[in-house]
N, C-alpha and C. Protein backbone atom coordinates (compact mmCIF):
# COMPACT_ATOMS: atom_id res chain seq x y z
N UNK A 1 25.22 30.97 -49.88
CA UNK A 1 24.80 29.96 -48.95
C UNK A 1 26.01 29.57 -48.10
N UNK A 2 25.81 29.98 -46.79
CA UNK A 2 27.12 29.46 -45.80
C UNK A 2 27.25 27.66 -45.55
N UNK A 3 28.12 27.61 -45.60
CA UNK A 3 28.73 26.04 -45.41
C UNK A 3 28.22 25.61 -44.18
N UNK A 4 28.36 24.36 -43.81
CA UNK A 4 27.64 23.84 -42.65
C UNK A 4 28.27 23.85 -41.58
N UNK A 5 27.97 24.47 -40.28
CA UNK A 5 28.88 24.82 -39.07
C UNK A 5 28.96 26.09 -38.99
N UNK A 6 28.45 26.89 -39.51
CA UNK A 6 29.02 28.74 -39.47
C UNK A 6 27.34 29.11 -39.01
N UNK A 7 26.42 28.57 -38.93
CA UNK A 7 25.00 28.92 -38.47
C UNK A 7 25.23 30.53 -37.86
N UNK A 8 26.29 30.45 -36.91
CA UNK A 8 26.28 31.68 -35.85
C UNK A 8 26.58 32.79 -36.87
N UNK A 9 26.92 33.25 -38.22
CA UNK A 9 27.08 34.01 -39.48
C UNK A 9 25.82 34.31 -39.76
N UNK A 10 24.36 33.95 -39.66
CA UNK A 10 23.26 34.24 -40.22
C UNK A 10 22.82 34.82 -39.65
N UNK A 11 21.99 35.77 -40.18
CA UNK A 11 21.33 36.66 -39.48
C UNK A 11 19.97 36.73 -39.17
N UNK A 12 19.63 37.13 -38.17
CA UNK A 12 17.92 36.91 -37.14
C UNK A 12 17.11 37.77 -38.01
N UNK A 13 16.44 37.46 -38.21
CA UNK A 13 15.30 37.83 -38.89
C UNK A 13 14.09 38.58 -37.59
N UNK A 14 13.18 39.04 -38.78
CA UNK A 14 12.15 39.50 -37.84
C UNK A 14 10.99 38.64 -37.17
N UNK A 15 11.10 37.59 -37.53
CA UNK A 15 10.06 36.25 -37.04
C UNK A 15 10.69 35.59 -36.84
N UNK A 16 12.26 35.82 -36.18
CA UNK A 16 13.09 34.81 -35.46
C UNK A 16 13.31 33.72 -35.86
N UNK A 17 13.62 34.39 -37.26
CA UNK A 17 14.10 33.17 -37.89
C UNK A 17 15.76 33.15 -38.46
N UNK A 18 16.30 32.78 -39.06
CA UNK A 18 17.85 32.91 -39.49
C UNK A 18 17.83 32.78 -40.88
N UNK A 19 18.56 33.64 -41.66
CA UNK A 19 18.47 33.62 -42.86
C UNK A 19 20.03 33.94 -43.14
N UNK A 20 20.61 33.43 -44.62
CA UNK A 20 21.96 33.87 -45.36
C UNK A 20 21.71 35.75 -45.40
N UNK A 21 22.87 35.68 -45.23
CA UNK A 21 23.08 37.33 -45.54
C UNK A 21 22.93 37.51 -46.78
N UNK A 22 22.25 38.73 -47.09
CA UNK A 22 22.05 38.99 -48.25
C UNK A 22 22.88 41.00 -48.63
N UNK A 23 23.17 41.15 -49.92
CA UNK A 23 23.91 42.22 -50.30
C UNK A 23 22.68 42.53 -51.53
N UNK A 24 22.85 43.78 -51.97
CA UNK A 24 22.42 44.63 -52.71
C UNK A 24 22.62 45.71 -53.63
N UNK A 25 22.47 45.80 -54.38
CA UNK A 25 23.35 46.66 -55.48
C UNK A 25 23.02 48.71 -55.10
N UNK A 26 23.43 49.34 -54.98
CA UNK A 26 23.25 50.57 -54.92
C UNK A 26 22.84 51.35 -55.63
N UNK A 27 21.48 51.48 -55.40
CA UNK A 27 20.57 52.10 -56.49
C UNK A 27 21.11 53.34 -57.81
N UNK A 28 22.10 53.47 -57.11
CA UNK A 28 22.91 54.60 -58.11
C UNK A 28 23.93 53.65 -59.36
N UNK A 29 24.28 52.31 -59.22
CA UNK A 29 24.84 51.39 -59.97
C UNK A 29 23.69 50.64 -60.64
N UNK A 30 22.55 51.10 -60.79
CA UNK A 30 21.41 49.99 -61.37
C UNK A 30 21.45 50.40 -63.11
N UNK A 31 21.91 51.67 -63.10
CA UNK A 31 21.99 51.48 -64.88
C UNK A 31 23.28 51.49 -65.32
N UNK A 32 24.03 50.55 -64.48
CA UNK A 32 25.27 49.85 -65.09
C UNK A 32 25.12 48.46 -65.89
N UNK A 33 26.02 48.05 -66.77
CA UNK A 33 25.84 46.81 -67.25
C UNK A 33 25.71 46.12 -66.38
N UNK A 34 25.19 44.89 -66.46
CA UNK A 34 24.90 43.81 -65.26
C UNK A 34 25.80 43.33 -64.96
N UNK A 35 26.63 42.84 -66.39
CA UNK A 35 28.63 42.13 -65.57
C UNK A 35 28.93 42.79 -64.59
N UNK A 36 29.10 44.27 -64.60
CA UNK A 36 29.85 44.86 -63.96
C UNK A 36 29.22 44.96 -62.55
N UNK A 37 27.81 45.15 -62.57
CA UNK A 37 27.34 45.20 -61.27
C UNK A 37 27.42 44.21 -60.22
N UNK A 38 27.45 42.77 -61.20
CA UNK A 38 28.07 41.95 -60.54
C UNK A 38 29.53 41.58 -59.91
N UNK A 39 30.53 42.27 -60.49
CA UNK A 39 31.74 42.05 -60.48
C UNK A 39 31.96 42.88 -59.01
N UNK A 40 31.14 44.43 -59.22
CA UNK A 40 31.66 44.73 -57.83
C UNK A 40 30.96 44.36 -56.63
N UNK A 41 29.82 43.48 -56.81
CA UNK A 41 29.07 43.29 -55.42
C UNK A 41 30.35 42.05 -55.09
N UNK A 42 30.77 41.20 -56.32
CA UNK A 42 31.53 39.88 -55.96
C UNK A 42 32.83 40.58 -55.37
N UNK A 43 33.22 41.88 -55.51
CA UNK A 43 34.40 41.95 -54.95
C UNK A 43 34.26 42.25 -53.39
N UNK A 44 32.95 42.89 -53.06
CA UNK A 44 32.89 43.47 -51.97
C UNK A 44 33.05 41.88 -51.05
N UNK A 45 31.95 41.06 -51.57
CA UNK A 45 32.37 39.88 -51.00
C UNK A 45 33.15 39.08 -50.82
N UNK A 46 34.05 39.65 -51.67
CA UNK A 46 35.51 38.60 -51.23
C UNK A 46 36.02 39.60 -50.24
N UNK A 47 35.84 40.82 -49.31
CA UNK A 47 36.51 41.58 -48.91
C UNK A 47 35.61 41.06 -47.32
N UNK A 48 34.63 40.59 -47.17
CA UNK A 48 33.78 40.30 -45.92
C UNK A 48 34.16 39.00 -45.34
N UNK A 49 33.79 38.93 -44.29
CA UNK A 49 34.17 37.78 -43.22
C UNK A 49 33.65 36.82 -43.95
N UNK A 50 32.50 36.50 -45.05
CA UNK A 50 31.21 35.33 -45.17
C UNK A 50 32.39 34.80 -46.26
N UNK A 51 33.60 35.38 -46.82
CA UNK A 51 34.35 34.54 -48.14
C UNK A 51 34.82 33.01 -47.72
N UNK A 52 35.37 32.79 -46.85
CA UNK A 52 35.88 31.73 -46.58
C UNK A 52 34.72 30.60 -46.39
N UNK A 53 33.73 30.70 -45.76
CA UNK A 53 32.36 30.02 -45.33
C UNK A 53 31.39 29.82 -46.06
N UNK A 54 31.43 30.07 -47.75
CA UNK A 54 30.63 29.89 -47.84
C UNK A 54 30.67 29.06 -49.15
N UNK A 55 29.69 28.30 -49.42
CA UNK A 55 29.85 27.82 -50.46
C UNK A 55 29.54 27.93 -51.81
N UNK A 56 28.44 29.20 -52.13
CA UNK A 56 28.10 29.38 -53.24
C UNK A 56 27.22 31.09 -53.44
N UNK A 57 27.97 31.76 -54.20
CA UNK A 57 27.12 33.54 -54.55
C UNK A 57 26.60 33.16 -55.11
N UNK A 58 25.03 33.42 -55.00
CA UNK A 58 23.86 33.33 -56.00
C UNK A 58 23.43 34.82 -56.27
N UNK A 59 23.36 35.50 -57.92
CA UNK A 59 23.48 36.75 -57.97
C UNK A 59 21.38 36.59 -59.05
N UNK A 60 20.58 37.86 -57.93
CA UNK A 60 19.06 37.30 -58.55
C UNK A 60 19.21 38.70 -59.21
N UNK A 61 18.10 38.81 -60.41
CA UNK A 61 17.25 40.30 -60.50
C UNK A 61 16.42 40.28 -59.16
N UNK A 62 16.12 41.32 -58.36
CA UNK A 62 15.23 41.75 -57.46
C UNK A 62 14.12 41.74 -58.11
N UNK A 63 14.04 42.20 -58.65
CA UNK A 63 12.77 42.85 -59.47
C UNK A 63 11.53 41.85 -60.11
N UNK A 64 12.59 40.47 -60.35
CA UNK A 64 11.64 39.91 -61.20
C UNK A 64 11.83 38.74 -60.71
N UNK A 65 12.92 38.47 -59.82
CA UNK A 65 12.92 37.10 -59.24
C UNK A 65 14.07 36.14 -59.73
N UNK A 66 14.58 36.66 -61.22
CA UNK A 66 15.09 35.84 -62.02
C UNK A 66 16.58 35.45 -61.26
N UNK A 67 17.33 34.31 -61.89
CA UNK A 67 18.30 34.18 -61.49
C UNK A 67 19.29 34.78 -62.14
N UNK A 68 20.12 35.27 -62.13
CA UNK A 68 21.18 35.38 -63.08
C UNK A 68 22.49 34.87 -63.35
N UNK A 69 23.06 34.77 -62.01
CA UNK A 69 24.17 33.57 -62.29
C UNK A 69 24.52 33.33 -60.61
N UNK A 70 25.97 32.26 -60.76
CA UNK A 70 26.59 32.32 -59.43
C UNK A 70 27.75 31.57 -59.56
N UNK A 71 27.93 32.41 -58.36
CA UNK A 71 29.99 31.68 -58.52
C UNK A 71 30.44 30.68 -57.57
């Protein structure tokens, strides 16, 4: 979730709307342990413009909706 003032960071949607950027795990890393899958999506994100702006990684299962954690 980006911090308040960075609006121009979100991205347009298809019904023109604005939404948080979202990341995704690479279907070839899905039968990794989950720590780990998390560890490298969190690194990629500390490597992107959105690190400084934002205030909170929320990491879901896709699949089922669930939450799993956040940093």
């Amino acid at each position: 979730m980006l911090k308040n003032g960075n609006s121009e960071l979100k991205l347009k949607t298809t019904n023109n709307r604005y939404a948080n950027p979202v990341w995704y795990s690479p279907l070839s890393k899905n039968r990794k342990p989950i720590q780990l899958i998390i560890d490298s999506m969190y690194k990629r994100f500390e490597k992107s413009i959105y690190k400084g702006v934002t205030n909170k990684v929320i990491f879901y299962n896709n699949s089922t909706k669930e939450l799993i954690t956040s940093k």
